[in-house]
N, C-alpha and C. Protein backbone atom coordinates (compact mmCIF):
# COMPACT_ATOMS: atom_id res chain seq x y z
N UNK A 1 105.92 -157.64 -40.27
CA UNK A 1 105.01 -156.65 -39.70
C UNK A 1 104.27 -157.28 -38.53
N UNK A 2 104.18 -156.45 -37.21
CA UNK A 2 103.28 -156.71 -36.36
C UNK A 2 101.72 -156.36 -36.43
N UNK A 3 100.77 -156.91 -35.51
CA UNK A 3 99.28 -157.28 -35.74
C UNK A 3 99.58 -156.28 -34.72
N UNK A 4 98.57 -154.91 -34.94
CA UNK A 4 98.24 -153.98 -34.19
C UNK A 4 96.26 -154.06 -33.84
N UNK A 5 96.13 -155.17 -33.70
CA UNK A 5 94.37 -154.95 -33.73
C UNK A 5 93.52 -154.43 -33.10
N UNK A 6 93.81 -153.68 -32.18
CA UNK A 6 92.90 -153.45 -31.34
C UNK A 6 92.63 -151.27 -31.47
N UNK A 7 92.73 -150.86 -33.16
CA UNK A 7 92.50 -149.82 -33.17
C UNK A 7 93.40 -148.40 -33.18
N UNK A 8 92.69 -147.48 -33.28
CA UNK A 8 93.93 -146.40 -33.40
C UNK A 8 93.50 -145.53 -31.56
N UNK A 9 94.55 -144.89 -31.16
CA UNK A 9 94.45 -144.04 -30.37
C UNK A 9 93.43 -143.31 -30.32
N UNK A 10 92.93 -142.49 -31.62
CA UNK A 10 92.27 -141.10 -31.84
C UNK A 10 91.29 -141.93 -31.36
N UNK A 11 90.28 -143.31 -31.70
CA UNK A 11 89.35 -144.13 -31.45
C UNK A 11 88.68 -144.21 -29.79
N UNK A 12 90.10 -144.36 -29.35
CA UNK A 12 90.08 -144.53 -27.73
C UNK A 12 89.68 -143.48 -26.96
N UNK A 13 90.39 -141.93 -27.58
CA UNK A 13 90.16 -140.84 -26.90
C UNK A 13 88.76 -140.27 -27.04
N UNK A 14 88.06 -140.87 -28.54
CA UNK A 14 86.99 -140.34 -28.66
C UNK A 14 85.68 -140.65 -28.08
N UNK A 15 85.94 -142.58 -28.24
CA UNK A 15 85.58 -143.39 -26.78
C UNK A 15 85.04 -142.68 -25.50
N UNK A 16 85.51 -141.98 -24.65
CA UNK A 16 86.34 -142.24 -24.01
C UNK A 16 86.23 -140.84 -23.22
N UNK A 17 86.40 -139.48 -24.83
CA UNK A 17 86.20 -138.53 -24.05
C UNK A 17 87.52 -138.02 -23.71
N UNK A 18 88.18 -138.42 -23.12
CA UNK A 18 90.05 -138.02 -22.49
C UNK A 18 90.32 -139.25 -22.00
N UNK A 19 91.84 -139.11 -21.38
CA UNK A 19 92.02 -140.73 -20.68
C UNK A 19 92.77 -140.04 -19.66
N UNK A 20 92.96 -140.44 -18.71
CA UNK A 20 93.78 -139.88 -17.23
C UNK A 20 95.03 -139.32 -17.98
N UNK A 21 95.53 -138.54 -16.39
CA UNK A 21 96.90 -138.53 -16.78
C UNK A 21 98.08 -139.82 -16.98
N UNK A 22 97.55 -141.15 -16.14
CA UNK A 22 98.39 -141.67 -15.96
C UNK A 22 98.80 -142.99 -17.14
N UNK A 23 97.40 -143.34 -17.51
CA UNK A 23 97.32 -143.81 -19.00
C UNK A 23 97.85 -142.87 -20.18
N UNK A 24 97.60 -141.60 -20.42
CA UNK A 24 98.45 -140.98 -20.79
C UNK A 24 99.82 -140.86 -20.90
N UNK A 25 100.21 -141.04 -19.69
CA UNK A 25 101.59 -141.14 -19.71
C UNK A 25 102.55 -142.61 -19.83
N UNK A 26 101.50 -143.22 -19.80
CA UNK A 26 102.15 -144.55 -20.31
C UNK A 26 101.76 -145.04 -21.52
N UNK A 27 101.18 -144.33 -22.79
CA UNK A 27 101.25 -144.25 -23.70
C UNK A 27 102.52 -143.33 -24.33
N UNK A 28 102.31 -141.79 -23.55
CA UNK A 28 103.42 -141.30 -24.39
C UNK A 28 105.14 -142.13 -24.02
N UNK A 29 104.99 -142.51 -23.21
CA UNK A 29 106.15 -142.99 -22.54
C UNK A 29 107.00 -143.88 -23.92
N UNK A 30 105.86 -144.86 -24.31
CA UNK A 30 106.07 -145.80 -25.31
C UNK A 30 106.43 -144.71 -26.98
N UNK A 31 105.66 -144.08 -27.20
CA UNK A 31 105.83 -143.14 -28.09
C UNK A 31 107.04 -142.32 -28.22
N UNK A 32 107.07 -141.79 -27.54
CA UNK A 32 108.99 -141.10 -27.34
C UNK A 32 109.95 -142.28 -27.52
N UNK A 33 109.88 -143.26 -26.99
CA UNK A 33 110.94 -144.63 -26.62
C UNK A 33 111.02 -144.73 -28.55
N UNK A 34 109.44 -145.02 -29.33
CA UNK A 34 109.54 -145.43 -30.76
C UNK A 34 110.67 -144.05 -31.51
N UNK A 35 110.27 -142.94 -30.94
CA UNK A 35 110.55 -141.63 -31.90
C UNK A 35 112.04 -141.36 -31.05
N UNK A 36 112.11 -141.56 -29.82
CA UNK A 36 113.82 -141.35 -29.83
C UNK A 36 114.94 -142.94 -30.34
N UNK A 37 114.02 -143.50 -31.05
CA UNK A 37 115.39 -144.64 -31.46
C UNK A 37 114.91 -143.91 -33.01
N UNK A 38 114.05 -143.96 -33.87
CA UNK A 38 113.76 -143.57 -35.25
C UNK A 38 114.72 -142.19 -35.28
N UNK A 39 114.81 -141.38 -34.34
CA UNK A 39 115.45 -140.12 -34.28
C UNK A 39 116.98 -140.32 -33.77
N UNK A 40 117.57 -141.25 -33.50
CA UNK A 40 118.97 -141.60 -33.39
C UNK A 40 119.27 -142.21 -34.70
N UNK A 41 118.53 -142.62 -35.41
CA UNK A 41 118.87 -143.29 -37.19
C UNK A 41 118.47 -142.02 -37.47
N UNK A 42 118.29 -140.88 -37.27
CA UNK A 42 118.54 -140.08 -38.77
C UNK A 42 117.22 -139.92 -39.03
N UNK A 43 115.58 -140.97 -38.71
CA UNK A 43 114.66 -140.89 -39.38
C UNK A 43 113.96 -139.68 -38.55
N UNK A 44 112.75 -138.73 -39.25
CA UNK A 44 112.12 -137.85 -38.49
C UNK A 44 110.57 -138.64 -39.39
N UNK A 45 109.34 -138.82 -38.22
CA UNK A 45 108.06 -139.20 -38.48
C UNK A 45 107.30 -138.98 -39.90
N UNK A 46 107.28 -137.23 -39.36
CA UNK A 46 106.37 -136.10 -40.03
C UNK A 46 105.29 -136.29 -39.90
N UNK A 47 104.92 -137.15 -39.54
CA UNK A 47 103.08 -137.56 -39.79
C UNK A 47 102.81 -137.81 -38.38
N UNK A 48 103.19 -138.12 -37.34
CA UNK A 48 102.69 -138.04 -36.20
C UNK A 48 101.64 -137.69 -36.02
N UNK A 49 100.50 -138.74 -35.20
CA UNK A 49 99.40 -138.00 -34.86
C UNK A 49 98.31 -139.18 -33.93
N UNK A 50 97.08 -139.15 -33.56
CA UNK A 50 96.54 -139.91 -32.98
C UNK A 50 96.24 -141.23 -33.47
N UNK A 51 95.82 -140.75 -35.04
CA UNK A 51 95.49 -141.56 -35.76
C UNK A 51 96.64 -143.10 -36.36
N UNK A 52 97.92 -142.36 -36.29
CA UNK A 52 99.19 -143.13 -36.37
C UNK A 52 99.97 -143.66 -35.05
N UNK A 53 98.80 -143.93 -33.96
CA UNK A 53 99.51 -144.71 -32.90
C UNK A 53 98.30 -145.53 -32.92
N UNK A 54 98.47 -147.24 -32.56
CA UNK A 54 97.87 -148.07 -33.16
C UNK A 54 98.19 -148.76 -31.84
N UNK A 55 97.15 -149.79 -31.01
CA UNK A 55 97.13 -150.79 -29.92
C UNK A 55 97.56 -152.17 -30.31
N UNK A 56 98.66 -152.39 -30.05
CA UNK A 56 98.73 -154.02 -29.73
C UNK A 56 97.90 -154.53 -29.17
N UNK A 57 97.48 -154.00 -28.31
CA UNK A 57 96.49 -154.76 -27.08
C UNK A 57 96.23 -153.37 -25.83
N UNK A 58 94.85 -152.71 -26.39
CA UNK A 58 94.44 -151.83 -25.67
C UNK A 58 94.09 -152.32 -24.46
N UNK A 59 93.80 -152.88 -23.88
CA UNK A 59 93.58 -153.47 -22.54
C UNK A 59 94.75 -152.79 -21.47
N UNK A 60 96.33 -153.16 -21.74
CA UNK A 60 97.44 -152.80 -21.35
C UNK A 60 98.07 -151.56 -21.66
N UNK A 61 97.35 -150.93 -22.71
CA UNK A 61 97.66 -149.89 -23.53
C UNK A 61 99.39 -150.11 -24.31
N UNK A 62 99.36 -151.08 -24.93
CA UNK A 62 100.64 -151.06 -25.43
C UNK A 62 100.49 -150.66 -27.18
N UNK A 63 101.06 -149.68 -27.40
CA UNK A 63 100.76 -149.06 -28.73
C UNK A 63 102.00 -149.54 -29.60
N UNK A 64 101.92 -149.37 -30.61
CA UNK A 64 102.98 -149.47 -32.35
C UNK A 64 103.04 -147.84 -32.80
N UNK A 65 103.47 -147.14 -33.23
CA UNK A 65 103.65 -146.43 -34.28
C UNK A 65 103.70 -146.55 -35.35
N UNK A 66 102.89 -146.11 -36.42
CA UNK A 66 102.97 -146.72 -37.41
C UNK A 66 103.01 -145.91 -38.34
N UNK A 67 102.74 -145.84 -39.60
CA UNK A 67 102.51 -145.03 -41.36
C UNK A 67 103.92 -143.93 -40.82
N UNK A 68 105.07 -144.71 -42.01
CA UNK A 68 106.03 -144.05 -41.78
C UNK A 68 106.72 -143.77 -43.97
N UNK A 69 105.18 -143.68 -44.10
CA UNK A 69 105.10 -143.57 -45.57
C UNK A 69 105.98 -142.38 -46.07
N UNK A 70 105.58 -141.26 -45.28
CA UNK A 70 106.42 -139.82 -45.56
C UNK A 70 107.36 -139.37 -44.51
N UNK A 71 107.87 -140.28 -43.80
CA UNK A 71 109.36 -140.15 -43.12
C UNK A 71 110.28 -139.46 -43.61
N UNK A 72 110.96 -138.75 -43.22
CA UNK A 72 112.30 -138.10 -43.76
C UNK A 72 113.62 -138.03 -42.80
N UNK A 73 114.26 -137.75 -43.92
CA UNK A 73 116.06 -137.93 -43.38
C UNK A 73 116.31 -136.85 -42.92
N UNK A 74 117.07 -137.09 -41.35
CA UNK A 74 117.69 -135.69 -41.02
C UNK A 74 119.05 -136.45 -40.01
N UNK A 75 120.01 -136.29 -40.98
CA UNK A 75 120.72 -136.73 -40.39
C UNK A 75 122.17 -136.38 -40.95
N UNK A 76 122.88 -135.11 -40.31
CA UNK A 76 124.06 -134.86 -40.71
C UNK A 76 123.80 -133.78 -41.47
N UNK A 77 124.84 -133.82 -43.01
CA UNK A 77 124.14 -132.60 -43.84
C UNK A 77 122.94 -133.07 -44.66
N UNK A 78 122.29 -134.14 -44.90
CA UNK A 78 121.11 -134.64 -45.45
C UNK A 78 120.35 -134.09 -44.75
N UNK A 79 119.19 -133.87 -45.37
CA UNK A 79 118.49 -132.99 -44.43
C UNK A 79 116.93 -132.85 -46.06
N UNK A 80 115.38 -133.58 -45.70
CA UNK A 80 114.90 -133.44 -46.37
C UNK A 80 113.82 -132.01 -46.33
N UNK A 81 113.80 -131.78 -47.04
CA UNK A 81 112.26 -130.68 -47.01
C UNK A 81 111.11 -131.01 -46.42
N UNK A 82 110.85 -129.72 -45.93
CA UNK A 82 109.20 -130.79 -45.32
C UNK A 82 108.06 -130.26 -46.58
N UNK A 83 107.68 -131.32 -46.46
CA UNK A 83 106.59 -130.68 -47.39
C UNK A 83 104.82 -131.76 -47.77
N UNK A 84 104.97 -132.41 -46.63
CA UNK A 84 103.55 -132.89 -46.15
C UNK A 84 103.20 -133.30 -44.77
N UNK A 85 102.29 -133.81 -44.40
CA UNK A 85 102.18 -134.17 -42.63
C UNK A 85 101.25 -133.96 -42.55
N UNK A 86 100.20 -133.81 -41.59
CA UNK A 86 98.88 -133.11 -41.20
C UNK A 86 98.78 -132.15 -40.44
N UNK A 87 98.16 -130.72 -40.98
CA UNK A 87 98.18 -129.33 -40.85
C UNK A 87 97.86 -129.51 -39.21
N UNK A 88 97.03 -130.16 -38.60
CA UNK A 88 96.61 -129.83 -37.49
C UNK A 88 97.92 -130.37 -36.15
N UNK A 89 99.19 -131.34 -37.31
CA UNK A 89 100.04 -131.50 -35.67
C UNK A 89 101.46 -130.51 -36.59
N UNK A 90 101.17 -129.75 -37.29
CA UNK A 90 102.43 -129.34 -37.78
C UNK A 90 103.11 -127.95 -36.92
N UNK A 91 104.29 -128.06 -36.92
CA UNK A 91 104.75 -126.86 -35.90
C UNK A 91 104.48 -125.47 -36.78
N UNK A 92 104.49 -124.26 -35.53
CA UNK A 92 104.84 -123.00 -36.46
C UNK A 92 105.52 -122.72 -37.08
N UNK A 93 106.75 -122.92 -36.57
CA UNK A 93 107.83 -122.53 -37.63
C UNK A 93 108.14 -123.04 -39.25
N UNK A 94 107.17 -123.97 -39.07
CA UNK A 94 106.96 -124.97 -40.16
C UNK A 94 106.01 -124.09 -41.13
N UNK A 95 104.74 -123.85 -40.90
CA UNK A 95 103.69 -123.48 -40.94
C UNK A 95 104.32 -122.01 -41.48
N UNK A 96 105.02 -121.02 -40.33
CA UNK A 96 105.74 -119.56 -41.36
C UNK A 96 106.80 -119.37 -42.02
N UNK A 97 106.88 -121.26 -42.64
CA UNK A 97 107.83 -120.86 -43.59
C UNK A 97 109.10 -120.86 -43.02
N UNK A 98 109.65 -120.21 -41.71
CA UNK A 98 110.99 -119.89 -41.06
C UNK A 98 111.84 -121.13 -41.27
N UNK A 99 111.06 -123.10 -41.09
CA UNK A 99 112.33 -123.65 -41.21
C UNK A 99 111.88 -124.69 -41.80
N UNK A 100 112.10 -124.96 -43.14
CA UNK A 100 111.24 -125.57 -43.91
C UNK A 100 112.18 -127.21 -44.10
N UNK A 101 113.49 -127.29 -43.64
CA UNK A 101 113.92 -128.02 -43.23
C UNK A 101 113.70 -129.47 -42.21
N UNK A 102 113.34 -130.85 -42.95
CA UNK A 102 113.06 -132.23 -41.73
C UNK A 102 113.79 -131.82 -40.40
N UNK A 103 112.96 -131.70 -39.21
CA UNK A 103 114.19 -131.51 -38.21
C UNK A 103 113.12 -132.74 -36.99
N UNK A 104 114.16 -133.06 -36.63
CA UNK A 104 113.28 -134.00 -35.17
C UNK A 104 112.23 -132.92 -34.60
N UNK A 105 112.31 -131.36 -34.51
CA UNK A 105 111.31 -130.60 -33.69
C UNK A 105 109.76 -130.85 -34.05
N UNK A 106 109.49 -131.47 -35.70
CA UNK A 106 108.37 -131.57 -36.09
C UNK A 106 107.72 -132.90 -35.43
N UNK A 107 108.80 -133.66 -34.85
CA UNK A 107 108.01 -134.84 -34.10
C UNK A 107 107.88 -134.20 -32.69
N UNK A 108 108.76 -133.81 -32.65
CA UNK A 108 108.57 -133.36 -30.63
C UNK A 108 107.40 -132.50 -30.42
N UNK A 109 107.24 -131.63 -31.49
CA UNK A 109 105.95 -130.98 -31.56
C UNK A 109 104.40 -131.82 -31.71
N UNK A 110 104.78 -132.55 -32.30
CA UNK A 110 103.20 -133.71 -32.42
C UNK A 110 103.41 -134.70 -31.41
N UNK A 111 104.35 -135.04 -31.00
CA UNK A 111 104.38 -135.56 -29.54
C UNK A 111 103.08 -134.56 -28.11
N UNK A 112 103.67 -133.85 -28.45
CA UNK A 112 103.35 -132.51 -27.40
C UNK A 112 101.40 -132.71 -27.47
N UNK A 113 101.04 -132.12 -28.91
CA UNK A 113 99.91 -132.38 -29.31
C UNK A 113 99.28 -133.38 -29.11
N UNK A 114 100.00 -134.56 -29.02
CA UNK A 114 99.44 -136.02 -28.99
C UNK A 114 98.96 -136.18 -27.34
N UNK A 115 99.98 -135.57 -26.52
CA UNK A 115 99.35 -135.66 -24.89
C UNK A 115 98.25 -134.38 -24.59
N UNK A 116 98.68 -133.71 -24.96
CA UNK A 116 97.58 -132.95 -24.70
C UNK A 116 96.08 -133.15 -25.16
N UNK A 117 96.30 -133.98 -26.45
CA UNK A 117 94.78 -134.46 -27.08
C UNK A 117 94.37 -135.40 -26.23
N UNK A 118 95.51 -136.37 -25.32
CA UNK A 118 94.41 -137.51 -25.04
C UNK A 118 94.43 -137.17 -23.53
N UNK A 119 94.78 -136.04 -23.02
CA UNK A 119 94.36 -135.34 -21.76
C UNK A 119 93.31 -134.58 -21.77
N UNK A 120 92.88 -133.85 -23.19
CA UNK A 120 91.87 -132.73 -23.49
C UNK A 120 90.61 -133.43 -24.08
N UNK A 121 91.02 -134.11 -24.69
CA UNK A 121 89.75 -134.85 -25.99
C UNK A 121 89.95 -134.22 -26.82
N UNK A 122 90.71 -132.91 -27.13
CA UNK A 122 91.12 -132.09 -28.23
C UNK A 122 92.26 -131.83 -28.90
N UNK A 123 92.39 -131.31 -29.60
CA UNK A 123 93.55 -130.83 -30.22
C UNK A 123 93.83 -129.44 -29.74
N UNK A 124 94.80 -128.57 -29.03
CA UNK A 124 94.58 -127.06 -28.51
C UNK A 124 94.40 -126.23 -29.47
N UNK A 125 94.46 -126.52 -30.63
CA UNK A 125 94.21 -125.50 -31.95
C UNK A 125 93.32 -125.56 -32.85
N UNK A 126 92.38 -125.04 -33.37
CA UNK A 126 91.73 -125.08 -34.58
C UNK A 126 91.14 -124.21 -35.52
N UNK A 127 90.66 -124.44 -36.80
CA UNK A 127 90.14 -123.97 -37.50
C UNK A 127 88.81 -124.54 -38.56
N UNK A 128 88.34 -123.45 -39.06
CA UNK A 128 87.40 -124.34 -40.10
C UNK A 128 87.97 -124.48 -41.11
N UNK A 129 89.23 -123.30 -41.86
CA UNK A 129 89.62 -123.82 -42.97
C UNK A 129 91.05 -123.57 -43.11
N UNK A 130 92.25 -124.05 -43.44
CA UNK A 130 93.41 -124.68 -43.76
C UNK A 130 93.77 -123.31 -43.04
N UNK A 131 93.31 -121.95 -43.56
CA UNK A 131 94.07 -120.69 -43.28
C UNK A 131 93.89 -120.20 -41.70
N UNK A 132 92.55 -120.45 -41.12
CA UNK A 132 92.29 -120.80 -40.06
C UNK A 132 92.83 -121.51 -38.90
N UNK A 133 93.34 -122.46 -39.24
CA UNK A 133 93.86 -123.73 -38.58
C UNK A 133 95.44 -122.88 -38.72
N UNK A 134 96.14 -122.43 -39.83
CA UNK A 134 97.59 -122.30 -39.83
C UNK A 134 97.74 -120.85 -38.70
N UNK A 135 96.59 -120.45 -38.60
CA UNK A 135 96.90 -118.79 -38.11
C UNK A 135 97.15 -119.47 -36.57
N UNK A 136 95.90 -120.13 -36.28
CA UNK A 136 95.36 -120.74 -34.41
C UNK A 136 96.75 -121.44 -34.36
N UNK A 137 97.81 -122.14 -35.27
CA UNK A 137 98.72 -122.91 -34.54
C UNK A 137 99.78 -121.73 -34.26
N UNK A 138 99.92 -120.71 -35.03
CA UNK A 138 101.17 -119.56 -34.97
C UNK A 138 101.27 -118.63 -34.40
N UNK A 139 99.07 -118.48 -34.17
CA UNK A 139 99.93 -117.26 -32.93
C UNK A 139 98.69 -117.56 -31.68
N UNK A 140 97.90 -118.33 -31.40
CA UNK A 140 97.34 -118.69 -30.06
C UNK A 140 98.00 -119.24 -29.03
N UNK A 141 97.56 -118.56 -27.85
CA UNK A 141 98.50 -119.51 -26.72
C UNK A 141 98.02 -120.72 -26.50
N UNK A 142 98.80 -121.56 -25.73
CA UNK A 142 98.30 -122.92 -25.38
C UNK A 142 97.66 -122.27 -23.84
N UNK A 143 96.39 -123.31 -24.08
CA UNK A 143 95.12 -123.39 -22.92
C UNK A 143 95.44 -124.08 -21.98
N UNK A 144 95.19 -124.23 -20.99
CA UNK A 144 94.53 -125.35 -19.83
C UNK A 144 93.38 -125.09 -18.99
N UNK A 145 92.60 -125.65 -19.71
CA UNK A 145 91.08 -125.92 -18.60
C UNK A 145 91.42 -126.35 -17.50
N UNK A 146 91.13 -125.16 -16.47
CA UNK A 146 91.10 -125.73 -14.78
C UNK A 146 90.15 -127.03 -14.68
N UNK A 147 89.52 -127.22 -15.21
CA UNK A 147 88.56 -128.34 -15.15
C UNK A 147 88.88 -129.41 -15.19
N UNK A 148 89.87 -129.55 -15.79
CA UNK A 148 90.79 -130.64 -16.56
C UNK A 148 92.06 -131.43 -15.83
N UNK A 149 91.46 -132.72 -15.09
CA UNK A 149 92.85 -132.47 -13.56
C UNK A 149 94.06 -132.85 -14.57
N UNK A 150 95.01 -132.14 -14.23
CA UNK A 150 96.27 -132.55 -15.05
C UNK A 150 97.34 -131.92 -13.66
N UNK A 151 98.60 -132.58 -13.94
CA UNK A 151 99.97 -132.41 -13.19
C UNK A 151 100.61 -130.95 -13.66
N UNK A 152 101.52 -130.51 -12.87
CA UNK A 152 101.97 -129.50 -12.99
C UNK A 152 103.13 -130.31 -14.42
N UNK A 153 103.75 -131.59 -14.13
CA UNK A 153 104.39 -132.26 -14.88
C UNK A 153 103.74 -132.23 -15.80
N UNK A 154 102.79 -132.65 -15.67
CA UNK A 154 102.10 -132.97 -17.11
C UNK A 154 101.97 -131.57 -18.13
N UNK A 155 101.68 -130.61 -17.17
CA UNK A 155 101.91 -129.17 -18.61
C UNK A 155 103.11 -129.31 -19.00
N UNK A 156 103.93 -129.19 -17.98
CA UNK A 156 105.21 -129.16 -18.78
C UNK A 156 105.54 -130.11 -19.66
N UNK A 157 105.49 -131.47 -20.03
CA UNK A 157 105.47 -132.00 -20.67
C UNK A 157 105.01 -131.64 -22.06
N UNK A 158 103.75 -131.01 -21.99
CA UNK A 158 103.08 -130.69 -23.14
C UNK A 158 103.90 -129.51 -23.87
């Protein structure tokens, strides 16, 4: 195991407030690189989130991915159920039931979430309680505060 000491992501953004686009993007950069080799083995996250990207050395911003406690197999006809993660990076389709199936989309989706949080300081969805939170991810649109300098790239990304 590697020494991740210098904290979790969510820490930095809260710090912090938001972080540019361009630190941003050289965080997610590293993040996709971890989740498209875990996603060529077959493995899918599920747990993705701020809290599960961890600094080698925040200075450089070089992050780990980490808690791969509830990982699942999707690979071929194996294929696990989803059936934990955290409500606030979980996709819709997840959320109505439609595909209750491990698929890589549940990481690409908390990927998505993950830049937009440390561009926003937020998460684009919420609620006060579980039923709340599942409705705001399934049927609200995604925001962008003009306020908020971001790239035309960078939405799309999100």
């Amino acid at each position: 195991m590697e020494c991740a000491p210098d904290g979790e992501l969510l820490a930095l953004v809260e710090e912090r407030g938001k972080l540019d686009e361009i630190s941003a993007r050289s965080i997610m950069k590293q993040i996709v690189g971890a989740i498209s080799y875990c996603h060529g083995k077959g493995i899918v996250h599920r747990d993705l989130k701020m809290e599960n990207v961890l600094f080698k050395d925040k200075r450089t911003l070089h992050i780990k991915v980490v808690d791969f406690g509830i990982a699942g197999v999707c690979k071929g006809n194996q294929k696990d159920k989803v059936d934990a993660g955290s409500l606030a990076y979980m996709p819709p389709e997840v959320l109505s039931e439609n595909d209750t199936d491990t698929s890589t989309k549940i990481d690409v989706w908390a990927i998505g979430l993950i830049f937009y949080g440390m561009i926003y300081g937020i998460l684009p969805f919420w609620g006060t309680t579980e039923e709340e939170f599942a409705k705001a991810i399934m049927s609200e649109k995604l925001r962008f505060d003009s306020k908020v300098p971001i790239t035309d790239k960078g939405k799309k990304l999100i």
